[in-house]
C-alpha atoms as a PDB file:
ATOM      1  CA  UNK A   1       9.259-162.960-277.829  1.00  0.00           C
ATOM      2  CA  UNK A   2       8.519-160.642-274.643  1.00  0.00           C
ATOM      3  CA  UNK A   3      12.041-160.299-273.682  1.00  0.00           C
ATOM      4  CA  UNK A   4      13.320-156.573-273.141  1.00  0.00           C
ATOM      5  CA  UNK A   5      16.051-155.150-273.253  1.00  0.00           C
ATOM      6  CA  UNK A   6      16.945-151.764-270.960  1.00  0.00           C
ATOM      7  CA  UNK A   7      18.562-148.693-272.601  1.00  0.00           C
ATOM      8  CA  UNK A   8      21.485-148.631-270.603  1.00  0.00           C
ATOM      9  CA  UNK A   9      22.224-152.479-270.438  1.00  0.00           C
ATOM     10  CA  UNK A  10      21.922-151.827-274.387  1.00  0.00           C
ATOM     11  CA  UNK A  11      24.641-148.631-274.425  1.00  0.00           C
ATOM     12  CA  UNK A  12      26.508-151.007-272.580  1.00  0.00           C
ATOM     13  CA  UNK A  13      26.880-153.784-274.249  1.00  0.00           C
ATOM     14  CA  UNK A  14      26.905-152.617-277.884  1.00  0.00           C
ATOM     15  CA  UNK A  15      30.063-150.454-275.882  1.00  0.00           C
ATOM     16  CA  UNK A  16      31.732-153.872-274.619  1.00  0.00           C
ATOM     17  CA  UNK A  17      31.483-155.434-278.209  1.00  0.00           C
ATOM     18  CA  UNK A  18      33.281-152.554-279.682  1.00  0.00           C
ATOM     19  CA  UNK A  19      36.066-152.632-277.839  1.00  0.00           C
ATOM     20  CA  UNK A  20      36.205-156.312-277.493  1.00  0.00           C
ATOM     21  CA  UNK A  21      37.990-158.404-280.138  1.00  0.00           C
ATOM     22  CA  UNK A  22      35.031-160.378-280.988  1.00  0.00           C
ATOM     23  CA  UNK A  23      34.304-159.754-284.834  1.00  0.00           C
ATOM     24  CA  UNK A  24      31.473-157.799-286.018  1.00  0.00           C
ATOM     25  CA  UNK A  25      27.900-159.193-285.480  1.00  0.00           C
ATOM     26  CA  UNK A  26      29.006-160.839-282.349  1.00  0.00           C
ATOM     27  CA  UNK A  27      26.819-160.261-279.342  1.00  0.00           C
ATOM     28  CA  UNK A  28      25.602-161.928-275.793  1.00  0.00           C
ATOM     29  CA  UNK A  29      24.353-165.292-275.572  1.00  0.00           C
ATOM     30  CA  UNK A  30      21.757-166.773-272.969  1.00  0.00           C
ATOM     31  CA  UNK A  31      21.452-170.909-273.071  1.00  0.00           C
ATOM     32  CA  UNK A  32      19.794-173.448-270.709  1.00  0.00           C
ATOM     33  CA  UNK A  33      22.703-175.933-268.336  1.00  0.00           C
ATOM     34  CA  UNK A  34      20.960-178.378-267.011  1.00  0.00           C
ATOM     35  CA  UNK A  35      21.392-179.735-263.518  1.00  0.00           C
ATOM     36  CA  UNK A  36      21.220-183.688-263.698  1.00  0.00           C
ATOM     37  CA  UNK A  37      19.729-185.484-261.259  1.00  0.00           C
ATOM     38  CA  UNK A  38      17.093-182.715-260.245  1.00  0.00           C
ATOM     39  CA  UNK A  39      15.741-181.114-263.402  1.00  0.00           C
ATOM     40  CA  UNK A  40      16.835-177.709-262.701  1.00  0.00           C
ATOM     41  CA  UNK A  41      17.966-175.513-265.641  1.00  0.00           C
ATOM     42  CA  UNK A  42      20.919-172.584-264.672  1.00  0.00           C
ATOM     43  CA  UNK A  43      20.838-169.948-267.077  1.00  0.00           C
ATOM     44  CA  UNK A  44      24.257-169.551-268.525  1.00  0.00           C
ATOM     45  CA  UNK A  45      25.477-166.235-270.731  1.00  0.00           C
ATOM     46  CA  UNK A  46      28.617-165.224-272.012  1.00  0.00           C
ATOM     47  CA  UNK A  47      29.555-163.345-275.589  1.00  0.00           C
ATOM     48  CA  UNK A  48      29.830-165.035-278.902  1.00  0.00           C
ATOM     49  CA  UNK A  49      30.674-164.432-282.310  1.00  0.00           C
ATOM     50  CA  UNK A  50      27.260-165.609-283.693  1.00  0.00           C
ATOM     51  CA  UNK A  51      23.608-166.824-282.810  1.00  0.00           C
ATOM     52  CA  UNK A  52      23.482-170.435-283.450  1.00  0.00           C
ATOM     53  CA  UNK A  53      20.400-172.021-285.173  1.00  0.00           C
ATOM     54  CA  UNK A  54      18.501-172.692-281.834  1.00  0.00           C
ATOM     55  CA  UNK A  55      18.783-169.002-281.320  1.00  0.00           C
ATOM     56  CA  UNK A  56      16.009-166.185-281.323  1.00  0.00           C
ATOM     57  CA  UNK A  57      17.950-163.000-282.133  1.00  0.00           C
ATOM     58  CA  UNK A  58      17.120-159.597-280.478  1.00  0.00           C
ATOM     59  CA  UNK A  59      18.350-156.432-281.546  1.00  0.00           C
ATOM     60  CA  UNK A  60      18.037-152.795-279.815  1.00  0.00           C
ATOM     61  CA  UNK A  61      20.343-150.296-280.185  1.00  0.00           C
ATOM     62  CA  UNK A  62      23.489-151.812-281.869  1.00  0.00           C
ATOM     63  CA  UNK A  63      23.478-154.685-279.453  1.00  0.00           C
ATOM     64  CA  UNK A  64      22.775-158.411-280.478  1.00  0.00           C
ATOM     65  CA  UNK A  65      21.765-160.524-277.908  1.00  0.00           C
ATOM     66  CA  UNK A  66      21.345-164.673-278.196  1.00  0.00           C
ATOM     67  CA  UNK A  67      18.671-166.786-276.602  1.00  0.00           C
ATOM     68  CA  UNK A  68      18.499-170.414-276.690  1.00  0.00           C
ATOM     69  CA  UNK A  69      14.591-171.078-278.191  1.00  0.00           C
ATOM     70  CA  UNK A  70      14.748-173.457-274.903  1.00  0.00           C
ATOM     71  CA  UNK A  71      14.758-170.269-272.767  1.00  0.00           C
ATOM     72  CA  UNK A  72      13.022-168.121-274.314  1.00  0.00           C
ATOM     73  CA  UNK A  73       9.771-168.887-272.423  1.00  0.00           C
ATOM     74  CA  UNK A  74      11.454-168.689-269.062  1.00  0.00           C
ATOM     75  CA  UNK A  75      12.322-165.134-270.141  1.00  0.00           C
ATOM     76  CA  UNK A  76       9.031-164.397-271.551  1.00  0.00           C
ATOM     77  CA  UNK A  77       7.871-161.107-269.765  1.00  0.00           C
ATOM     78  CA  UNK A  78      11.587-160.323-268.021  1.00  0.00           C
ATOM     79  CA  UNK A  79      13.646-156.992-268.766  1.00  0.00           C
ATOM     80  CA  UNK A  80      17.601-158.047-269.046  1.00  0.00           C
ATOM     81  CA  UNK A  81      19.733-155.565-267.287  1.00  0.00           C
ATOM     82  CA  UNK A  82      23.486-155.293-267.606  1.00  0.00           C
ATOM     83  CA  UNK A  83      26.296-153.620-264.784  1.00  0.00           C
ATOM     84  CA  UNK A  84      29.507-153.110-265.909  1.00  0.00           C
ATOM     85  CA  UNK A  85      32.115-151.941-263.510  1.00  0.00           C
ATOM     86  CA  UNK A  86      36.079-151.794-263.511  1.00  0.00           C
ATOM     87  CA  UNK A  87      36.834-155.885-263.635  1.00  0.00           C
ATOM     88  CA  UNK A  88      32.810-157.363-264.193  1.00  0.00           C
ATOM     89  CA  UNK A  89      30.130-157.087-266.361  1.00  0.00           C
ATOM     90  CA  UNK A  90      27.049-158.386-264.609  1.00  0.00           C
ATOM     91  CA  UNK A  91      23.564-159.465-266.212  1.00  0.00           C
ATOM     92  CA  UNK A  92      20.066-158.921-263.990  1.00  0.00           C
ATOM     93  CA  UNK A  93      16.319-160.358-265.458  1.00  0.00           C
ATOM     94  CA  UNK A  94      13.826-158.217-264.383  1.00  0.00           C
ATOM     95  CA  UNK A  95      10.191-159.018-263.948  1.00  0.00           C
ATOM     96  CA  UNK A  96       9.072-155.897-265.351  1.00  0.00           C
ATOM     97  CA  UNK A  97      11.178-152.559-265.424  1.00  0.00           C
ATOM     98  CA  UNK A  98      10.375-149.599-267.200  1.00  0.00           C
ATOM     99  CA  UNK A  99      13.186-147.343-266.211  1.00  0.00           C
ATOM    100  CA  UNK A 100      16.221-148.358-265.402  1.00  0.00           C
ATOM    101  CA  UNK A 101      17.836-145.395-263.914  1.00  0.00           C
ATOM    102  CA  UNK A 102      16.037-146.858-260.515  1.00  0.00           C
ATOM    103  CA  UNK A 103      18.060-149.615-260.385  1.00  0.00           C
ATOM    104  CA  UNK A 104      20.471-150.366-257.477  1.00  0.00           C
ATOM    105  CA  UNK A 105      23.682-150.305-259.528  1.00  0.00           C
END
């Protein structure tokens, strides 16, 4: 699939699923919103309970993440970073990263 995943955004997002109350096997979900008019696509993500059938599943680290097949070549070659802070949780694609202790956050 081509789609990485960093070490920390990893630690902490199989750390937000724990202490979420989202049942076991849950995880982070990327899908396509399309803009009408214009053909744009916005990349949408939030947390859900399960992959659906359109999903490709990736797993690193204890933490599950979604992508809609749709997407998946959009985020062919990209490294998905996460933030997390006291109120937000924030999600970063990459071109290519290979250490993410460089990063600005």
């Amino acid at each position: 699939m081509g789609i990485e995943l960093t070490d920390t955004a990893a630690h902490i997002l199989a750390t937000h699923l724990s202490e979420s109350l989202l049942p076991s096997g849950s995880g982070l979900r990327i899908w396509a919103n399309h803009i009408e008019g214009d053909g744009r696509v916005q990349l949408r993500w939030g947390f859900v309970e399960g992959p659906t059938p359109a999903d490709e599943v990736i797993e690193e680290h204890a933490a599950r993440i979604f992508v809609d097949r749709e997407v998946v070549p959009l985020l062919a070659g990209k490294t998905i970073a996460l933030h997390r802070d006291d109120e937000r949780l924030g999600l970063v694609l990459i071109d290519a990263w290979t250490d993410d202790s460089d990063l600005p956050f």
